[in-house]
N, C-alpha and C. Protein backbone atom coordinates (compact mmCIF):
# COMPACT_ATOMS: atom_id res chain seq x y z
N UNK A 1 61.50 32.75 80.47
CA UNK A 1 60.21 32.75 81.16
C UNK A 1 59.10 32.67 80.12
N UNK A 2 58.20 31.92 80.32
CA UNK A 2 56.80 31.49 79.07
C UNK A 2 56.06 32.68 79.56
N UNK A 3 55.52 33.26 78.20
CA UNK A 3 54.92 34.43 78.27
C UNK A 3 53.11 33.82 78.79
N UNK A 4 52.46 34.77 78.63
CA UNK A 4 51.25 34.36 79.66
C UNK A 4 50.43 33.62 78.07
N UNK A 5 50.54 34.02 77.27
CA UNK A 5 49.88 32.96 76.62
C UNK A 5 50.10 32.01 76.17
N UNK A 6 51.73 31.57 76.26
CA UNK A 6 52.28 30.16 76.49
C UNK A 6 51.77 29.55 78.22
N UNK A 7 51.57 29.83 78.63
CA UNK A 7 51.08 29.18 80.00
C UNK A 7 49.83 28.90 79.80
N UNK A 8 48.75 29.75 78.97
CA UNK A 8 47.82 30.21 79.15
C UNK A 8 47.25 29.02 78.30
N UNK A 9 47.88 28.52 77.10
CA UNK A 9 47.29 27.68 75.73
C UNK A 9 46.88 26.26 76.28
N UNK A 10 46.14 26.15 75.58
CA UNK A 10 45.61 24.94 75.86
C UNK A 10 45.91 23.72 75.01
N UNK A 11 47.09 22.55 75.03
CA UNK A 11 48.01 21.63 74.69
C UNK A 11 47.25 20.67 74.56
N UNK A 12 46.34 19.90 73.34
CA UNK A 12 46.41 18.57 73.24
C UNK A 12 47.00 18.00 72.26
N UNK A 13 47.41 16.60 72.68
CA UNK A 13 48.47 15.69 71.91
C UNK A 13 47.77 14.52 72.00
N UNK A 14 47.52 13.67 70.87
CA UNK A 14 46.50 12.91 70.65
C UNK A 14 47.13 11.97 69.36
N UNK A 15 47.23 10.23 69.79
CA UNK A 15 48.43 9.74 69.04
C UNK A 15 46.98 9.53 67.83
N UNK A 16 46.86 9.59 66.62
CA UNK A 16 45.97 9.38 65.58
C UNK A 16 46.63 8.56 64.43
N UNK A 17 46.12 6.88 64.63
CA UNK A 17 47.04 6.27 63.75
C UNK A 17 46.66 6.97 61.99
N UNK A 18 45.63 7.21 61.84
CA UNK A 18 45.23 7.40 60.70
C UNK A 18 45.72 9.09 60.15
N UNK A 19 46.37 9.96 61.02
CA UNK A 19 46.50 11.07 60.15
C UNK A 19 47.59 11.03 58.75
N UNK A 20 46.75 11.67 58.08
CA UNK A 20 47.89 12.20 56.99
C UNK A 20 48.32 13.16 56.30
N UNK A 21 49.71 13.31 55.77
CA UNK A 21 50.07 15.02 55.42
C UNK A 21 48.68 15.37 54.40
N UNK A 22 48.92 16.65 54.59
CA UNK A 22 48.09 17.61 53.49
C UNK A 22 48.41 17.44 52.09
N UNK A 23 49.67 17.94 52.48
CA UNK A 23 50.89 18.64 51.18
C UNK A 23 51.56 17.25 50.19
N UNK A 24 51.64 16.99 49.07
CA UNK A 24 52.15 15.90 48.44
C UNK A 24 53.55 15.86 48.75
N UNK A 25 54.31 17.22 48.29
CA UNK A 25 55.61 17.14 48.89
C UNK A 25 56.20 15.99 50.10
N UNK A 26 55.17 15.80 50.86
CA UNK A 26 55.62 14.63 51.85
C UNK A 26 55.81 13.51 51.69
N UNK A 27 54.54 13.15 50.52
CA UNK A 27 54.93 12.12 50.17
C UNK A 27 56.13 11.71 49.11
N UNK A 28 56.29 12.80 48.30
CA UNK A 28 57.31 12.66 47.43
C UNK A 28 59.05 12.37 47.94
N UNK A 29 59.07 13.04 49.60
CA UNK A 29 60.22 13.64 50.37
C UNK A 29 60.66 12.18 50.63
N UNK A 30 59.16 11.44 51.18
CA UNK A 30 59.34 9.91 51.56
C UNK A 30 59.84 8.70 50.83
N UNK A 31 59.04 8.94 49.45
CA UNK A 31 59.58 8.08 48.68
C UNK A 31 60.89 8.53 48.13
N UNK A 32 61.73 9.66 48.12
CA UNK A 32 62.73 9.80 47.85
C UNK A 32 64.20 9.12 48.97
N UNK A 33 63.47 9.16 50.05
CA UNK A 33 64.27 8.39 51.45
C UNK A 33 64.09 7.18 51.46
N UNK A 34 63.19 6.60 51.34
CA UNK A 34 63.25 5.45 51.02
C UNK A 34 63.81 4.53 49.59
N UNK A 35 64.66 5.74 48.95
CA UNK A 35 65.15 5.13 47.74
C UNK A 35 66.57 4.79 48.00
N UNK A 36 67.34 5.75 49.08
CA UNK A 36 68.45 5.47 49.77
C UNK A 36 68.68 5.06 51.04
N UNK A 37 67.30 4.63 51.27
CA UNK A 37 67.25 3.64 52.72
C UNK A 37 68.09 2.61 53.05
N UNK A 38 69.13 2.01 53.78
CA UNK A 38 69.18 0.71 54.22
C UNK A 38 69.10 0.46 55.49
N UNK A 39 68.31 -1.20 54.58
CA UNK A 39 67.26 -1.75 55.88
C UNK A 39 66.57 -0.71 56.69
N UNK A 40 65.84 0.08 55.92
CA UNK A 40 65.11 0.90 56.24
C UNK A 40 65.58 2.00 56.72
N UNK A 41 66.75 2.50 57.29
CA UNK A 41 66.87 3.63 57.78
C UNK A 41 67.99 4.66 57.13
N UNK A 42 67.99 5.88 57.12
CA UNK A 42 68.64 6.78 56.70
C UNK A 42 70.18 6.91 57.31
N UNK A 43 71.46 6.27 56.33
CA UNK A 43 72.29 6.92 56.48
C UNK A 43 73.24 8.06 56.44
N UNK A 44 73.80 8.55 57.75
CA UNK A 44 74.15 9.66 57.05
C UNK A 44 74.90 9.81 55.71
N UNK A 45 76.16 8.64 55.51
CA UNK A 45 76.78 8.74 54.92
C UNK A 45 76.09 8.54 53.70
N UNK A 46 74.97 8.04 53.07
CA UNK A 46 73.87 7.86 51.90
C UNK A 46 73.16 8.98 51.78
N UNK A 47 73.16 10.47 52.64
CA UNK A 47 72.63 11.45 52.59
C UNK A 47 72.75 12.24 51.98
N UNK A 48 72.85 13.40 50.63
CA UNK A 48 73.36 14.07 49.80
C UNK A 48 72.26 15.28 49.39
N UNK A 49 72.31 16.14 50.55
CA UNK A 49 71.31 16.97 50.06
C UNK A 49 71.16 17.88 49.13
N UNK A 50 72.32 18.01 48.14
CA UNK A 50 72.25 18.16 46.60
C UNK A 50 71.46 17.56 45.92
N UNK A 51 70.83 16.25 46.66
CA UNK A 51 70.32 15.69 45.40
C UNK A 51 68.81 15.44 46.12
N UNK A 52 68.63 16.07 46.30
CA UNK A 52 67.07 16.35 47.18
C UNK A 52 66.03 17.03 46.04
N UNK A 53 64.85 16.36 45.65
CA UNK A 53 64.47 17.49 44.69
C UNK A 53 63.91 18.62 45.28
N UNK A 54 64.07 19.71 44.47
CA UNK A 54 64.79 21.19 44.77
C UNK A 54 63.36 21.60 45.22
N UNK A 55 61.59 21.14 45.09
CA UNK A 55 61.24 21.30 45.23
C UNK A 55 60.95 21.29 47.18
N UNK A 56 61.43 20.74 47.66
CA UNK A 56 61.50 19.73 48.92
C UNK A 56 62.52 20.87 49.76
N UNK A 57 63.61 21.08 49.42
CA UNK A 57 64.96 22.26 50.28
C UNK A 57 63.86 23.33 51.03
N UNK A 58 63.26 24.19 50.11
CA UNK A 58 62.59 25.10 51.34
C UNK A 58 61.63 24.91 52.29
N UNK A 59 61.07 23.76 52.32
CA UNK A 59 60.62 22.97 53.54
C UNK A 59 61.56 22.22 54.41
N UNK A 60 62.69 21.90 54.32
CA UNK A 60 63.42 21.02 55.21
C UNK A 60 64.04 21.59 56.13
N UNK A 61 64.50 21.47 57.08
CA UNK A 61 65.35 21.22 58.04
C UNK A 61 66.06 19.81 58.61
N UNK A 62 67.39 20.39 58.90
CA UNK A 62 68.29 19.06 58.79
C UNK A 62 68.99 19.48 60.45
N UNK A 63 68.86 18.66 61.05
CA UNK A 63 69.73 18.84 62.74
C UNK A 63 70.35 18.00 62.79
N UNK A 64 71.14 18.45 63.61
CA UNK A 64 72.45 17.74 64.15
C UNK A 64 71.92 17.39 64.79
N UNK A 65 72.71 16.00 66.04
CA UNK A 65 72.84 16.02 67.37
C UNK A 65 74.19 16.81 68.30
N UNK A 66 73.47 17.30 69.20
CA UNK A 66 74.32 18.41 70.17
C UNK A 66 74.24 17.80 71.05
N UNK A 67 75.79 18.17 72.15
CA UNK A 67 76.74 17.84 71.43
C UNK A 67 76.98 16.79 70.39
N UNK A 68 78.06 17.04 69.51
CA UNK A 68 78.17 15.67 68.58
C UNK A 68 78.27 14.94 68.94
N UNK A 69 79.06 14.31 69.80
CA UNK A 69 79.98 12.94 70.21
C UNK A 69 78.45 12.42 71.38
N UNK A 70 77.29 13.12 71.54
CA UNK A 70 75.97 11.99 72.59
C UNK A 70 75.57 11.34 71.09
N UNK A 71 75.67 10.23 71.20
CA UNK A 71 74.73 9.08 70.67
C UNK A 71 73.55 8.48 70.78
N UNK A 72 73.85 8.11 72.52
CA UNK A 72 72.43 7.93 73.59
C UNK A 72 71.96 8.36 74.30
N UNK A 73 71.26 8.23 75.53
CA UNK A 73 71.28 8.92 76.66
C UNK A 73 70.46 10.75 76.14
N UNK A 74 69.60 10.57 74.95
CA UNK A 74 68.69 11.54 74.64
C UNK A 74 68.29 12.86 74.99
N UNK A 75 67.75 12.21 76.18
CA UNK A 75 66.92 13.12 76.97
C UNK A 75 67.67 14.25 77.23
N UNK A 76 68.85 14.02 77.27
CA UNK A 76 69.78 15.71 77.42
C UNK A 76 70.31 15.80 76.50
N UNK A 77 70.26 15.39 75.16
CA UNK A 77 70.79 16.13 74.18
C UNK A 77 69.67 17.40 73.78
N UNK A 78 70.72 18.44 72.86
CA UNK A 78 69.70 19.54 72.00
C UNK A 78 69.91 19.18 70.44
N UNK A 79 69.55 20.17 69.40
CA UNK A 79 69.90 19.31 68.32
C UNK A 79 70.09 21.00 67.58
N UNK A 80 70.96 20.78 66.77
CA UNK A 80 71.82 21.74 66.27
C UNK A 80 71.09 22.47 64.54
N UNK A 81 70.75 23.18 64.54
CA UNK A 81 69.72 23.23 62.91
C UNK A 81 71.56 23.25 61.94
N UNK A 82 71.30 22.53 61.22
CA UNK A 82 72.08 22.52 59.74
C UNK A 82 71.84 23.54 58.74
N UNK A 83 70.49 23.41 58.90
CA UNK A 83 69.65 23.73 57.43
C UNK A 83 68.33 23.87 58.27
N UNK A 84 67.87 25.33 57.59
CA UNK A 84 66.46 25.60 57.82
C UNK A 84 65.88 26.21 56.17
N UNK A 85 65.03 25.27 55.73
CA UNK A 85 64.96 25.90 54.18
C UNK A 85 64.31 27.19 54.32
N UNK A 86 64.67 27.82 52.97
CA UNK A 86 64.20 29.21 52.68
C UNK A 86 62.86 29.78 52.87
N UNK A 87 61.85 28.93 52.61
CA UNK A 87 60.51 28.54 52.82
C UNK A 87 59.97 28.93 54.11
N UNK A 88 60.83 28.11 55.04
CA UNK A 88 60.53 27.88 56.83
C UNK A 88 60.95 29.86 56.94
N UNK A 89 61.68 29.46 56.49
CA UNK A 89 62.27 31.35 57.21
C UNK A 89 61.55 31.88 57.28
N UNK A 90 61.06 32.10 55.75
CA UNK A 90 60.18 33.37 55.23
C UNK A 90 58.82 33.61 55.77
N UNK A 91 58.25 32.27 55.65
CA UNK A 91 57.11 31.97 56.80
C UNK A 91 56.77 32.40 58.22
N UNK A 92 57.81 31.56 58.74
CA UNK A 92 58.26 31.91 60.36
C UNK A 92 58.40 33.06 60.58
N UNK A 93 59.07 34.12 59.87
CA UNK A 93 60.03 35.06 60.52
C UNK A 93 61.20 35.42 60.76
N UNK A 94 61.88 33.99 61.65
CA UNK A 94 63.49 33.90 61.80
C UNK A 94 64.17 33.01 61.49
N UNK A 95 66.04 33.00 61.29
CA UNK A 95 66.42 31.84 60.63
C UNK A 95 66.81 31.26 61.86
N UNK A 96 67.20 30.04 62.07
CA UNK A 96 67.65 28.91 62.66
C UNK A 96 69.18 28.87 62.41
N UNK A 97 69.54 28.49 61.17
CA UNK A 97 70.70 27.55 61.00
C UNK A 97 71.77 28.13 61.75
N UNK A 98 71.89 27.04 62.32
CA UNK A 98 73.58 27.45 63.31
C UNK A 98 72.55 27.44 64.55
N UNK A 99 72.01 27.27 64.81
CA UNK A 99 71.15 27.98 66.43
C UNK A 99 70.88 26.52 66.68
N UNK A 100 70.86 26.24 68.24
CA UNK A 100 70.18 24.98 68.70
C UNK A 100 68.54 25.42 68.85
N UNK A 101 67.95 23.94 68.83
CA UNK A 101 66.63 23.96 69.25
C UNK A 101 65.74 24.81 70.53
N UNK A 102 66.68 24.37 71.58
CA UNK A 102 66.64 25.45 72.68
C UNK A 102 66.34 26.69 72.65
N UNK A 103 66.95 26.93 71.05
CA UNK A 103 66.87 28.30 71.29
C UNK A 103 65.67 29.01 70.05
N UNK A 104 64.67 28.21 69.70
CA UNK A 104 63.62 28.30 68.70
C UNK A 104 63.08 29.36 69.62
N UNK A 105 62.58 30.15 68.85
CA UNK A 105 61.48 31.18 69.76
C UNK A 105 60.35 30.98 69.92
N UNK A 106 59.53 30.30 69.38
CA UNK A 106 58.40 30.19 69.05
C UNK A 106 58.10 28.90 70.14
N UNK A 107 57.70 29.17 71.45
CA UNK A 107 57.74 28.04 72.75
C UNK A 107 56.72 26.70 72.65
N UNK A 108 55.52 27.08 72.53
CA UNK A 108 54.39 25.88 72.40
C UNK A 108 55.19 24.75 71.07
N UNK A 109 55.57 25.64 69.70
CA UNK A 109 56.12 24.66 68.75
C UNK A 109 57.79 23.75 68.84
N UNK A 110 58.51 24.58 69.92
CA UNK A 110 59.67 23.69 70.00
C UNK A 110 59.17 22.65 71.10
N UNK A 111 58.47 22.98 71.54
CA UNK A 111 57.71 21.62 72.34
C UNK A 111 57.33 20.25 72.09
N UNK A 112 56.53 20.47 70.49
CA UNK A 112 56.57 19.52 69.97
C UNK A 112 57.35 19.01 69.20
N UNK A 113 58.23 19.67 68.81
CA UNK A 113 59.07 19.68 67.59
C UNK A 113 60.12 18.97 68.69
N UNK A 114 60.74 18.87 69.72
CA UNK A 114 60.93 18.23 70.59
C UNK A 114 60.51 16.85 70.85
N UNK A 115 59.47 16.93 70.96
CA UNK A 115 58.78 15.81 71.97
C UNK A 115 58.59 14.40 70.43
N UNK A 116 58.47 15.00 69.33
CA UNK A 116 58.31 14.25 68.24
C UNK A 116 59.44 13.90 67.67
N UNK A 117 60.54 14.50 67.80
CA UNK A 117 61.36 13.97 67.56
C UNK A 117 62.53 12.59 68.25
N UNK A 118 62.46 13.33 69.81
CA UNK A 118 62.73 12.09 70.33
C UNK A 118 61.88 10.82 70.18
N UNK A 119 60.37 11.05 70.16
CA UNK A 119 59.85 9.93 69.94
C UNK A 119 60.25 9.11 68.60
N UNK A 120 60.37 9.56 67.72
CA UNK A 120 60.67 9.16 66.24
C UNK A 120 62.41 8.46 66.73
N UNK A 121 62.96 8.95 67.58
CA UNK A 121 64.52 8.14 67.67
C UNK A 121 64.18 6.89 68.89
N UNK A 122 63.36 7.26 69.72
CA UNK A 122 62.86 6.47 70.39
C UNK A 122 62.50 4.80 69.61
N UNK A 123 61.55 5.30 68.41
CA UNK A 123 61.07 4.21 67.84
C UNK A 123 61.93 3.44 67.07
N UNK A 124 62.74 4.50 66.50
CA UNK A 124 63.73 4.16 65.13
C UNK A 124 62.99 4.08 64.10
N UNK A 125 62.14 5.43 64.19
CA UNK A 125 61.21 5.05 63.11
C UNK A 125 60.94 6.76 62.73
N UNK A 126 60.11 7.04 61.60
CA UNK A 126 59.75 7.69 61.28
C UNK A 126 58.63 8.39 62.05
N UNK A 127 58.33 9.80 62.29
CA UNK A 127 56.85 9.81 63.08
C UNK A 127 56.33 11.31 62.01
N UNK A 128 55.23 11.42 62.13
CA UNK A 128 54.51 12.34 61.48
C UNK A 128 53.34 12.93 62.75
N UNK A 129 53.05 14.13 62.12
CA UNK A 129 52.18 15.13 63.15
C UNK A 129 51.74 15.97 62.40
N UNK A 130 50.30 15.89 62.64
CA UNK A 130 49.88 17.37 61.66
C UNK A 130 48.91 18.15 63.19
N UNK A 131 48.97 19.32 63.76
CA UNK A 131 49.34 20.12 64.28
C UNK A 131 48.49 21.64 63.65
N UNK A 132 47.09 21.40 64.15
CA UNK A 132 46.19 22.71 64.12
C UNK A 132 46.34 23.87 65.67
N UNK A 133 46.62 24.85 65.09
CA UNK A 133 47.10 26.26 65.71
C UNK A 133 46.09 27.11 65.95
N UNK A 134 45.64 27.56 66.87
CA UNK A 134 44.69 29.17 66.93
C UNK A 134 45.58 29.81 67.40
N UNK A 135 45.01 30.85 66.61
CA UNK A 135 46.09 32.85 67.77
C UNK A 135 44.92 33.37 67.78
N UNK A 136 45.35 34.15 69.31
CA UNK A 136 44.39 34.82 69.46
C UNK A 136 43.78 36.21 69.00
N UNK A 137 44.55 36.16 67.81
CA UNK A 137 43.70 37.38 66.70
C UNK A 137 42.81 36.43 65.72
N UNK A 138 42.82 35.44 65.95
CA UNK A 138 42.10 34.72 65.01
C UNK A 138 42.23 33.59 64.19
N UNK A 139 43.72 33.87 63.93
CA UNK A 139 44.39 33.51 62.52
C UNK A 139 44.06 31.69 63.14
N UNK A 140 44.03 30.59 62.00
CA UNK A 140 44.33 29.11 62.43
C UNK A 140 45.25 28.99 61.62
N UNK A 141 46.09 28.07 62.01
CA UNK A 141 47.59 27.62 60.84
C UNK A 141 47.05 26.00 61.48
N UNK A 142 47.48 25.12 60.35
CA UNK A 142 48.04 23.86 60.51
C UNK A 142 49.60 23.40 59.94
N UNK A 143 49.72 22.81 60.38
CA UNK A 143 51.06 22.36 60.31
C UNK A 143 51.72 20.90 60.21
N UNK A 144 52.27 20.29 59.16
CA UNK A 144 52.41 18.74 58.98
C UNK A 144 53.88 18.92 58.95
N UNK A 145 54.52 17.82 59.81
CA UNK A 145 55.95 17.66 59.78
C UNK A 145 56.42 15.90 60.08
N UNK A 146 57.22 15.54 59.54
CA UNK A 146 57.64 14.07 59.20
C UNK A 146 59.09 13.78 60.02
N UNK A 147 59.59 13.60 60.88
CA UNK A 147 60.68 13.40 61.62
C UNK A 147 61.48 11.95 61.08
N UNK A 148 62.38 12.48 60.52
CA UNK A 148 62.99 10.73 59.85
C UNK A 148 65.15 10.95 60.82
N UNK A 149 64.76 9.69 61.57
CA UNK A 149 66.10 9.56 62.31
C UNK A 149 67.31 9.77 61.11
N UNK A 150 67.81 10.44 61.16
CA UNK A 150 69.35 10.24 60.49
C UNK A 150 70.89 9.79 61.22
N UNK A 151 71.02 8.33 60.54
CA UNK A 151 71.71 7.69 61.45
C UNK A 151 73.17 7.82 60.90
N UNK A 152 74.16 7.49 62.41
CA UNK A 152 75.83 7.30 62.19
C UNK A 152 76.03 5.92 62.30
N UNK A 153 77.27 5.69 62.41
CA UNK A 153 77.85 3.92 62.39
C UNK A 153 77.87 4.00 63.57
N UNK A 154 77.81 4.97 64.80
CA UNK A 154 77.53 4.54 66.11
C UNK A 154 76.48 5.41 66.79
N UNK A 155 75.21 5.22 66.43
CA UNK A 155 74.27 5.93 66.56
C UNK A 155 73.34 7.15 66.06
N UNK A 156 72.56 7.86 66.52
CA UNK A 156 71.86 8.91 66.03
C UNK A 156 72.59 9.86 66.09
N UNK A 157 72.70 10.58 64.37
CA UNK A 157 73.63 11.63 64.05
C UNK A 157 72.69 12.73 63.86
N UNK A 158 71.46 13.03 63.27
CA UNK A 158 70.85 14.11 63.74
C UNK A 158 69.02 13.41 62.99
N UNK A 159 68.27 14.65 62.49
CA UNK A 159 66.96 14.56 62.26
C UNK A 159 66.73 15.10 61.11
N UNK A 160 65.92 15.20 59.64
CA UNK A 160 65.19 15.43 58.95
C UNK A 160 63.92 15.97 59.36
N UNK A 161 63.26 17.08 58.94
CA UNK A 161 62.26 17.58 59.44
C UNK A 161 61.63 18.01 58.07
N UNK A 162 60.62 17.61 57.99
CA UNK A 162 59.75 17.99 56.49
C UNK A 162 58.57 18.42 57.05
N UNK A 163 58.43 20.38 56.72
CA UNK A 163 57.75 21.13 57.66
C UNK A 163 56.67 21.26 56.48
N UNK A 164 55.87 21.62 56.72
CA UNK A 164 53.90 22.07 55.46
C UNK A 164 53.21 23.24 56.21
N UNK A 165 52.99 24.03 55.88
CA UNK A 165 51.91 24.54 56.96
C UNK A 165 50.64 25.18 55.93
N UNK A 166 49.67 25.40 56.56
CA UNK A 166 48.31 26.04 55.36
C UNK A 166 47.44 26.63 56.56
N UNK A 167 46.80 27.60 55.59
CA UNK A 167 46.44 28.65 56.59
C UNK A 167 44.38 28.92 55.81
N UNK A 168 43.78 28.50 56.85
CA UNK A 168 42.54 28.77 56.29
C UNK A 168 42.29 30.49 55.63
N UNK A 169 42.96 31.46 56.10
CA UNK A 169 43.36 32.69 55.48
C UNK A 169 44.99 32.54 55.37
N UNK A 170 45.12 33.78 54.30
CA UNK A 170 46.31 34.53 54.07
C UNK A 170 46.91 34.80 55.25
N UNK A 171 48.41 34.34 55.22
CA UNK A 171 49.37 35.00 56.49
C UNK A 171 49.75 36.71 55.98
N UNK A 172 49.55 37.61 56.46
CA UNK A 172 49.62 39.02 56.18
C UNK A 172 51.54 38.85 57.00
N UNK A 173 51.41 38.13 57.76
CA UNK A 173 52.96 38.63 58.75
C UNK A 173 53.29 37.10 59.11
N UNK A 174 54.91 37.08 59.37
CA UNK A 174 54.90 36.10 59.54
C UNK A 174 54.33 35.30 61.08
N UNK A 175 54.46 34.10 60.78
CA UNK A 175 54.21 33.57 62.29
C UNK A 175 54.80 33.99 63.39
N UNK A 176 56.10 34.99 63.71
CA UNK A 176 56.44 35.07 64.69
C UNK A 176 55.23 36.34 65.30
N UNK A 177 55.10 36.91 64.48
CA UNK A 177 54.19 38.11 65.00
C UNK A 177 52.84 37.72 65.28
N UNK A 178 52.28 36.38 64.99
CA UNK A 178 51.47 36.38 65.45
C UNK A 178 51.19 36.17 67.42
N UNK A 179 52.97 36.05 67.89
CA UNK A 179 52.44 35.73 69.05
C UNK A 179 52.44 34.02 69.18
N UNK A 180 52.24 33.54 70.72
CA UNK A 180 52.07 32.44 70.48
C UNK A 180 50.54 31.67 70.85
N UNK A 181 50.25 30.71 70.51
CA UNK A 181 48.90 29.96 69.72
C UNK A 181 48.15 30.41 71.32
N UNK A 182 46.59 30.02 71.15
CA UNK A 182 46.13 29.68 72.57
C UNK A 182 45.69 28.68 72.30
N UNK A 183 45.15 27.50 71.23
CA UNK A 183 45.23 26.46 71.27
C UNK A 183 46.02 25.89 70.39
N UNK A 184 46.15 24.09 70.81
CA UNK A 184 46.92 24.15 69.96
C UNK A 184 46.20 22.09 70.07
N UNK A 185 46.41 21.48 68.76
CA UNK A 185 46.17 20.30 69.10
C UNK A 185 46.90 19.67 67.76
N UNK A 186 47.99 18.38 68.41
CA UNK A 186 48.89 18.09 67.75
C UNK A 186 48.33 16.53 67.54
N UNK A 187 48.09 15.99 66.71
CA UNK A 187 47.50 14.63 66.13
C UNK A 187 48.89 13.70 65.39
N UNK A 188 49.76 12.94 65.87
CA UNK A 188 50.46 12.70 65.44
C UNK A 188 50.59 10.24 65.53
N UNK A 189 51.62 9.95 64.49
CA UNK A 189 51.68 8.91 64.39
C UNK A 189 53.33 8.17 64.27
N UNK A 190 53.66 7.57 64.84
CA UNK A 190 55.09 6.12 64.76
C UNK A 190 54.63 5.82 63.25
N UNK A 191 55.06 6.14 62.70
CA UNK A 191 54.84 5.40 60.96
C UNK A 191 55.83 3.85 61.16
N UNK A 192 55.13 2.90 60.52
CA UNK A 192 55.95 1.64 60.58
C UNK A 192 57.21 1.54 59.67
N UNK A 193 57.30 2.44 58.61
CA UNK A 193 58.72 2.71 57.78
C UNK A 193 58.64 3.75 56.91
N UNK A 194 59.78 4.21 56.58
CA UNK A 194 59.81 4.99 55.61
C UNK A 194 58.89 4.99 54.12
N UNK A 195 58.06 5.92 53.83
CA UNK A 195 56.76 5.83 52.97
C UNK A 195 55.54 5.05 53.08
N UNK A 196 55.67 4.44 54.30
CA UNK A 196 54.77 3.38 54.14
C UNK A 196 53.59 4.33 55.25
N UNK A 197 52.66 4.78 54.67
CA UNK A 197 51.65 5.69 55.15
C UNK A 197 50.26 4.68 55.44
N UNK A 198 50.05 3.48 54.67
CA UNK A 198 48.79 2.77 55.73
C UNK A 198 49.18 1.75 56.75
């Protein structure tokens, strides 16, 4: 059941061809995917997250698709966390890995984190969102995340998630304690390929 200030928040989503990450890390994450791209897209089997620079791991998250064996037919899949970097935890509050999406706590953000991701498999493309937060103690967070399809030899095998967040103040606690947002406005873009940001 959505607590009253998940009902209560006020949701805009607004496609902005021109946004871009904050954080360089994104761009670095990009041009590193696009070094083992073919024909543009991420295979799994070309995937080796050993060799990710190390700076990049505690921002990532890596999902499956749930169940394994859906390929298509989307809309009812969930997606399985692999990997939630150390970073995301500590931030957030709670860990993920092993947990489906479904089961994120944090309601307004698996929403989008949702809704952007299918779009990004939708396109076969990369999508980006940067994602300004109010709580109602005050606090604003923004938030930049990069959705890159990770593909099988017979379809979509899971998602890349390259999370940023910055906080016009200090986070004293993590985000889970703050509750969830009362506004929230998510500015996001279909990137035409991997790194290619104009």
């Amino acid at each position: 059941m959505p607590s009253e200030l998940h009902r209560e928040a006020i949701i805009r989503k607004i496609e902005d061809p021109s946004v871009l990450p904050e954080s360089s890390l994104h761009f670095e994450f990009a041009d590193y995917l696009a070094s083992i791209a073919e024909q543009g897209m991420i295979q799994r089997s070309s995937f080796d997250p050993s060799a990710i620079p190390p700076e990049i791991l505690p921002n990532l998250m890596i999902w499956d698709v749930f169940p394994p064996e859906v390929r298509t037919g989307l809309s009812d899949i969930d997606f399985r966390f692999r990997l939630m970097g150390s970073g995301l935890v500590s931030m957030l509050g709670f860990e993920m890995t092993g947990k489906l999406l479904t089961e994120f706590p944090l309601l307004v953000c698996k929403e989008y984190l949702r809704d952007n991701a299918l779009l990004a498999e939708k396109h076969s493309k990369p999508v980006f969102s940067h994602t300004a937060l109010e709580y109602p103690d005050g606090t604003f967070l923004t938030t930049d995340k990069a959705y890159y399809p990770l593909r099988h030899k017979d379809g979509l095998h899971g998602m890349l998630v390259m999370f940023t967040a910055t906080t016009l103040q200090e986070l004293y606690k993590p985000v889970i304690d703050l509750g969830e947002p009362c506004a929230v406005e998510d500015r996001f873009r279909v990137l035409p390929g991997i790194a290619l940001w104009s």
